[in-house]
N, C-alpha and C. Protein backbone atom coordinates (compact mmCIF):
# COMPACT_ATOMS: atom_id res chain seq x y z
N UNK A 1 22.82 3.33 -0.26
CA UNK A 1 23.08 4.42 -1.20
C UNK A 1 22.21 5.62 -0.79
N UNK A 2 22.78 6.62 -0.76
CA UNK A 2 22.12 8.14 -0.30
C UNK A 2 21.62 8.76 -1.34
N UNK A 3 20.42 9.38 -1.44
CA UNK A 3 20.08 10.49 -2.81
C UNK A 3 20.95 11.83 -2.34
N UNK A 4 21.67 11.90 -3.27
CA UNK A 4 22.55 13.31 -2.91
C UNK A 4 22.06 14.00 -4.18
N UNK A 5 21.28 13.52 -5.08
CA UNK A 5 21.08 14.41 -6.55
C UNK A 5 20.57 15.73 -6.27
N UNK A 6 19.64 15.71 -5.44
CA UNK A 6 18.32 17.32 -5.04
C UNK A 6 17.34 16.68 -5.78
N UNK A 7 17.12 15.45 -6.44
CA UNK A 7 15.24 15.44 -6.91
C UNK A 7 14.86 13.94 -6.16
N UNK A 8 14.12 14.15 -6.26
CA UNK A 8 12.96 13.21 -5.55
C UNK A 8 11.53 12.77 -6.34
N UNK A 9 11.41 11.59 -6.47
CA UNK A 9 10.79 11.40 -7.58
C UNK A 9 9.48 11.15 -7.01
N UNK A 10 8.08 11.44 -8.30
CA UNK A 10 7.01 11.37 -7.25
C UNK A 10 6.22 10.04 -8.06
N UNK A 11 5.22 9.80 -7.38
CA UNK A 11 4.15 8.58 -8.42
C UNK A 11 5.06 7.68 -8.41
N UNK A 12 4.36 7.19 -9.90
CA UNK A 12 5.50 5.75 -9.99
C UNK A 12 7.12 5.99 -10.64
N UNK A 13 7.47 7.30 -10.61
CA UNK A 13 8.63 7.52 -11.05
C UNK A 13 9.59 6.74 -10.44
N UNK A 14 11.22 6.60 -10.77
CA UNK A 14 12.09 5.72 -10.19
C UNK A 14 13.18 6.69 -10.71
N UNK A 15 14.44 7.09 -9.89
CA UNK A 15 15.44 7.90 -10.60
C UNK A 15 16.27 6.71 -10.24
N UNK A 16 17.00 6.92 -11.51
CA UNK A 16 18.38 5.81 -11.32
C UNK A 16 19.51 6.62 -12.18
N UNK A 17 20.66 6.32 -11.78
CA UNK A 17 22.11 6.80 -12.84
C UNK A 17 22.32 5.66 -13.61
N UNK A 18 22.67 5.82 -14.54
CA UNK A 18 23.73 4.99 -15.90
C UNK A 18 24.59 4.17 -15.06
N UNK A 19 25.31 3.55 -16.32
CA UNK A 19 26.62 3.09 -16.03
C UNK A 19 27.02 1.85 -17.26
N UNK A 20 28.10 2.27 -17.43
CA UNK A 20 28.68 1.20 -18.41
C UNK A 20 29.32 0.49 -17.82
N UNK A 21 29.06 -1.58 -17.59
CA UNK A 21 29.63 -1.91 -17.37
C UNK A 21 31.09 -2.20 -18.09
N UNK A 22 32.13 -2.45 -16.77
CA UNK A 22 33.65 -2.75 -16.72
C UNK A 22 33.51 -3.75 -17.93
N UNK A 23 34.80 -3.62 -19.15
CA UNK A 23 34.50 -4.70 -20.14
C UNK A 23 36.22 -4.89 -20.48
N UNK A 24 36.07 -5.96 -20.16
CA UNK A 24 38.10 -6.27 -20.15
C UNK A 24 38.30 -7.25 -21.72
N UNK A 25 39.46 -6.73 -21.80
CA UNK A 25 39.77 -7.43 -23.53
C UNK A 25 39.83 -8.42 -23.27
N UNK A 26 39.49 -9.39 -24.26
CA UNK A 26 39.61 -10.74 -24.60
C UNK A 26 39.65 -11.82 -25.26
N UNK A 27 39.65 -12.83 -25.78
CA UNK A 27 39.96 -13.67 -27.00
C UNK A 27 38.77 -13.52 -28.34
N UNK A 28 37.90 -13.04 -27.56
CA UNK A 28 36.89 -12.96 -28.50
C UNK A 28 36.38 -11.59 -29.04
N UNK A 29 36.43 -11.53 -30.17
CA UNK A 29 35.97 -10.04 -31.17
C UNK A 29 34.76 -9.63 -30.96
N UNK A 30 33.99 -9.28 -30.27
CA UNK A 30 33.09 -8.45 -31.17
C UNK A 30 32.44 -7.36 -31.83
N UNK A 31 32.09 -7.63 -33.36
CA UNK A 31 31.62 -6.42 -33.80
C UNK A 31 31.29 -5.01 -33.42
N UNK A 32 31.53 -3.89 -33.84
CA UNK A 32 30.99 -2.91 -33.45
C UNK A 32 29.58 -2.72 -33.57
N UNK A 33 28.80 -3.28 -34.74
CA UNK A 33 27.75 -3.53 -34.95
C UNK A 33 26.60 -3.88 -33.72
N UNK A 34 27.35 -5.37 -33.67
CA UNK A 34 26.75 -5.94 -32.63
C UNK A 34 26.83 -5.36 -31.10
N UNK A 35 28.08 -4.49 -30.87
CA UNK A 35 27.75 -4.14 -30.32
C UNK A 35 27.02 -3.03 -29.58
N UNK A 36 26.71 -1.98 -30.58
CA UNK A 36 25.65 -0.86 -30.57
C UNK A 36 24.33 -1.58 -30.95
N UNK A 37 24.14 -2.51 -30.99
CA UNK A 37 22.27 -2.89 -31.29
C UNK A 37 22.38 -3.63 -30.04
N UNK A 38 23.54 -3.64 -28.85
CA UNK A 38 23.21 -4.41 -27.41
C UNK A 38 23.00 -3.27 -26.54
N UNK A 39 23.66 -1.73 -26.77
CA UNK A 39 23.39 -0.67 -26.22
C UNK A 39 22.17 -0.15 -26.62
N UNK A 40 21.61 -0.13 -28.05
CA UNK A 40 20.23 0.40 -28.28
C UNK A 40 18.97 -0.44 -27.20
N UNK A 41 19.45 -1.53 -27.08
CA UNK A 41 18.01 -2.23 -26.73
C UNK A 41 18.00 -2.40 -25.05
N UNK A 42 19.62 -2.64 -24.47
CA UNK A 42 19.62 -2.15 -23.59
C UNK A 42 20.24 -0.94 -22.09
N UNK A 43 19.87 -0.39 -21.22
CA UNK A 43 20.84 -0.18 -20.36
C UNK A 43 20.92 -0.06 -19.03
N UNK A 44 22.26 -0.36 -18.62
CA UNK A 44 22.16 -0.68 -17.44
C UNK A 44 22.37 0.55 -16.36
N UNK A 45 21.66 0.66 -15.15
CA UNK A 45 21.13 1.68 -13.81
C UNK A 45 21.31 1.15 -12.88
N UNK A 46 21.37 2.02 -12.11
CA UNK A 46 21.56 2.03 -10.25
C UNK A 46 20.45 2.72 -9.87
N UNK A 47 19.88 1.55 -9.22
CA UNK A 47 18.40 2.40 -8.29
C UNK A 47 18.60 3.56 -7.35
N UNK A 48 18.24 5.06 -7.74
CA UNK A 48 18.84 6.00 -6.78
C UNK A 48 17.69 6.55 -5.33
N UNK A 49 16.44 6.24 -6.14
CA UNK A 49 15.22 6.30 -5.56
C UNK A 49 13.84 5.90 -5.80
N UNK A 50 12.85 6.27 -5.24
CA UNK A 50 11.73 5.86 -5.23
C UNK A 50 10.63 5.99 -5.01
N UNK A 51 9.73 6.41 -6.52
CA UNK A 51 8.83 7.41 -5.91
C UNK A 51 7.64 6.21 -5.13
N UNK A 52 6.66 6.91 -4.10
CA UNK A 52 5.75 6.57 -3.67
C UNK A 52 5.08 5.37 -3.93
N UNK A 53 4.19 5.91 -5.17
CA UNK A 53 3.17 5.14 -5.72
C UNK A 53 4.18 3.61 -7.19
N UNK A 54 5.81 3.91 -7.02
CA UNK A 54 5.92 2.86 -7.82
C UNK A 54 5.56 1.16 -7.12
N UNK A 55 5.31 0.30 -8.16
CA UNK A 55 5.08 -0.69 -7.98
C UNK A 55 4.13 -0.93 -6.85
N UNK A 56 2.76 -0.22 -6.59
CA UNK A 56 1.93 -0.20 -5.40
C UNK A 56 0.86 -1.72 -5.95
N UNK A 57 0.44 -1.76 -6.97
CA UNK A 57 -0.22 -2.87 -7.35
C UNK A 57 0.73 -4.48 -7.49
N UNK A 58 1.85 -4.33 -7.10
CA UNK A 58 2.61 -5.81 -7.09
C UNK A 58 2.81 -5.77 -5.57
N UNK A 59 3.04 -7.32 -5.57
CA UNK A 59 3.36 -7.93 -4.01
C UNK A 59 4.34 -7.01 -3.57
N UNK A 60 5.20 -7.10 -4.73
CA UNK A 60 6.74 -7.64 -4.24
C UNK A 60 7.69 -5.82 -5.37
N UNK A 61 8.02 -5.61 -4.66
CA UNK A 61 8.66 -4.12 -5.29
C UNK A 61 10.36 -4.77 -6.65
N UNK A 62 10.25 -4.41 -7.69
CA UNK A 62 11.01 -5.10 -8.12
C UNK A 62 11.88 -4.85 -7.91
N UNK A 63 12.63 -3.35 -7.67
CA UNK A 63 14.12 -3.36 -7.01
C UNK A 63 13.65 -2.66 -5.75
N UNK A 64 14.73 -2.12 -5.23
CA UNK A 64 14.89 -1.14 -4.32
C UNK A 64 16.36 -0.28 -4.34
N UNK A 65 16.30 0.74 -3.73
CA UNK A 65 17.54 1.75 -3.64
C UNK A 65 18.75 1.08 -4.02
N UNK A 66 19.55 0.94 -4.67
CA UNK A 66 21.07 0.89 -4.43
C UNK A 66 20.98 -0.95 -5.67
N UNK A 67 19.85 -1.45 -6.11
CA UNK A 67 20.14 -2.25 -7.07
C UNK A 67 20.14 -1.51 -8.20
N UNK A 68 20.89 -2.46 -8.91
CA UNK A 68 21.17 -2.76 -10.71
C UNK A 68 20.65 -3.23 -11.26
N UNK A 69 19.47 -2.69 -12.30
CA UNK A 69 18.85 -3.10 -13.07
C UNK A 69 18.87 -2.85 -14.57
N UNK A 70 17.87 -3.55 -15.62
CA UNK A 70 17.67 -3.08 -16.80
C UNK A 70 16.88 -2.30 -16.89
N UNK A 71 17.02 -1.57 -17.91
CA UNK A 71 15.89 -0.70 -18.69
C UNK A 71 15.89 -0.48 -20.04
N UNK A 72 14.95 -0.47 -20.69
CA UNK A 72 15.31 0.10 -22.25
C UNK A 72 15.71 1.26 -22.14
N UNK A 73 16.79 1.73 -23.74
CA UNK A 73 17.42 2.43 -23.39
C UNK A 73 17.05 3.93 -23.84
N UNK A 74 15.76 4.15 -24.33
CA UNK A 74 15.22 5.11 -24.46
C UNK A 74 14.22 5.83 -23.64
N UNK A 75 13.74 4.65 -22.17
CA UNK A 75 13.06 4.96 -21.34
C UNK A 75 12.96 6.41 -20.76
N UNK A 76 12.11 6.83 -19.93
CA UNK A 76 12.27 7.95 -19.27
C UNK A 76 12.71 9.28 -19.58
N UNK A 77 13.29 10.24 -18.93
CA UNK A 77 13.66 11.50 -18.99
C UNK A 77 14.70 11.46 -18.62
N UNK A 78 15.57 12.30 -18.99
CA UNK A 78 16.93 12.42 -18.42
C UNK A 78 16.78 13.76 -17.37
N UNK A 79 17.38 14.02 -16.24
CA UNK A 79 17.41 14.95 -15.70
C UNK A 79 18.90 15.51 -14.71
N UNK A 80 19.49 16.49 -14.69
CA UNK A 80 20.64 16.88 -14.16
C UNK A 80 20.34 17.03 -12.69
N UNK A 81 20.90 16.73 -11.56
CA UNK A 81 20.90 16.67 -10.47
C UNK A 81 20.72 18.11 -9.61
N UNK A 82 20.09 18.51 -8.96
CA UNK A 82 20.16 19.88 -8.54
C UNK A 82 20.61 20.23 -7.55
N UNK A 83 21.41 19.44 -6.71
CA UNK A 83 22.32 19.22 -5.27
C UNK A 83 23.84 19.11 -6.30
N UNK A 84 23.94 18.08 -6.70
CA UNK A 84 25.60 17.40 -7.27
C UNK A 84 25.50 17.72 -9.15
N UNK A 85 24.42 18.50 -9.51
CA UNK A 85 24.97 18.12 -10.51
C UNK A 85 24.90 17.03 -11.77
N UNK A 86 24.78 15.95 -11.24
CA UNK A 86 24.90 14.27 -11.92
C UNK A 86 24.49 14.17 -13.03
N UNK A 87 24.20 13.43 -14.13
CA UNK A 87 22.93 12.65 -14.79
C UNK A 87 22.22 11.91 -14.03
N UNK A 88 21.15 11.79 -14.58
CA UNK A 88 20.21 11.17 -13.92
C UNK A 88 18.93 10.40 -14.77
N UNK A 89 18.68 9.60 -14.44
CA UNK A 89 17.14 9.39 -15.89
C UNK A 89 16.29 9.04 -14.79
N UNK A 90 14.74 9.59 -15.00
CA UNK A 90 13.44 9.58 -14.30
C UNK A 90 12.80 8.52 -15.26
N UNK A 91 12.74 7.12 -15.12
CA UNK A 91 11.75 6.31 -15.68
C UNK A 91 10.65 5.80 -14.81
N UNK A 92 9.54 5.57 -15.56
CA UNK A 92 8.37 4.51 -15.39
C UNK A 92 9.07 2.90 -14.57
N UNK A 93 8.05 3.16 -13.28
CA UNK A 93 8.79 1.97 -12.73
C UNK A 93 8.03 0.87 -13.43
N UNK A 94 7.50 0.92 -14.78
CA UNK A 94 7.32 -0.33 -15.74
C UNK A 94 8.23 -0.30 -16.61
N UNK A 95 8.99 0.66 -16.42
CA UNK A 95 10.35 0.37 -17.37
C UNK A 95 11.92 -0.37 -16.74
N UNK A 96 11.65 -0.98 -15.35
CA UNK A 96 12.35 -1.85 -15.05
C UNK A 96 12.13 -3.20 -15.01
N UNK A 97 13.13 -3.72 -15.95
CA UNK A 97 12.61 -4.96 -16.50
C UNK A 97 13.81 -6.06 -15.75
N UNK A 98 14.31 -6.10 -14.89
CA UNK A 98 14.94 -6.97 -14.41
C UNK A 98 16.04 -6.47 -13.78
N UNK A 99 16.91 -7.37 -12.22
CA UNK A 99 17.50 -6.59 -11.92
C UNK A 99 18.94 -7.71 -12.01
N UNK A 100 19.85 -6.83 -12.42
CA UNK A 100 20.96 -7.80 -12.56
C UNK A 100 21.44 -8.03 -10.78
N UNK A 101 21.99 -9.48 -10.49
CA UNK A 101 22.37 -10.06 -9.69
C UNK A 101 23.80 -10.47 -9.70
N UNK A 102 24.41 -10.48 -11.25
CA UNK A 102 25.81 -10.90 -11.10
C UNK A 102 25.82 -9.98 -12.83
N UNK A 103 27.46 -10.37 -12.94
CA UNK A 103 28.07 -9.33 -13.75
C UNK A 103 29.50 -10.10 -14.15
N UNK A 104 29.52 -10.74 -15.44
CA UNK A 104 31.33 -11.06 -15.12
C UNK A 104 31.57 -9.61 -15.95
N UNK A 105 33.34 -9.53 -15.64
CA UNK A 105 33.73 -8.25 -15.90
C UNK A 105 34.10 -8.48 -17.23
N UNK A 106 33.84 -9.59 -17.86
CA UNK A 106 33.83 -9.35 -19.50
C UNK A 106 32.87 -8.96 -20.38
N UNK A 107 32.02 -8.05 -19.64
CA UNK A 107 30.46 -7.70 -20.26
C UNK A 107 29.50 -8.39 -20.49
């Protein structure tokens, strides 16, 4: 994955884009309820970059460029791209809390 946004993140910053996963109808209902208190708590990103100093005190870097991870969904800053344009959110690379590995397309 290429940074085409124009920012570049510094420290432990991490820029990643959104994304709603693909969610196909199916036998089972659920609430609208339930399902806005699964968007409040979480959401899901594409690692777009990486600043410097993230994750310098762990072995092991928890994502890298071009994974899918979590984040809470109030994390960070939002910022508009200054090359393309985009959304974008600038979080704390302690605000990636796991990186998804699989996905069925029923959410």
């Amino acid at each position: 994955m290429v940074n085409e946004s124009g920012l570049e993140p510094v420290g432990r910053a991490v820029l990643v884009t959104t994304y709603e996963p693909e969610r196909r109808s199916g036998l089972i209902h659920i609430p609208e309820t339930a399902q806005d208190r699964s968007r409040m708590a979480e959401q899901r990103a594409v690692v777009v970059a990486i600043g410097p100093a993230a994750w310098e005190d762990e072995k092991v870097h928890r994502a890298k460029v071009g994974d899918k991870v979590l984040i809470t969904n109030f994390a960070g800053m939002m910022a508009k791209g200054t090359k393309d344009g985009k959304p974008y959110r600038l979080v704390n690379d302690r605000d990636i809390f796991c990186k998804i590995v699989e996905e069925s397309q029923d959410g």
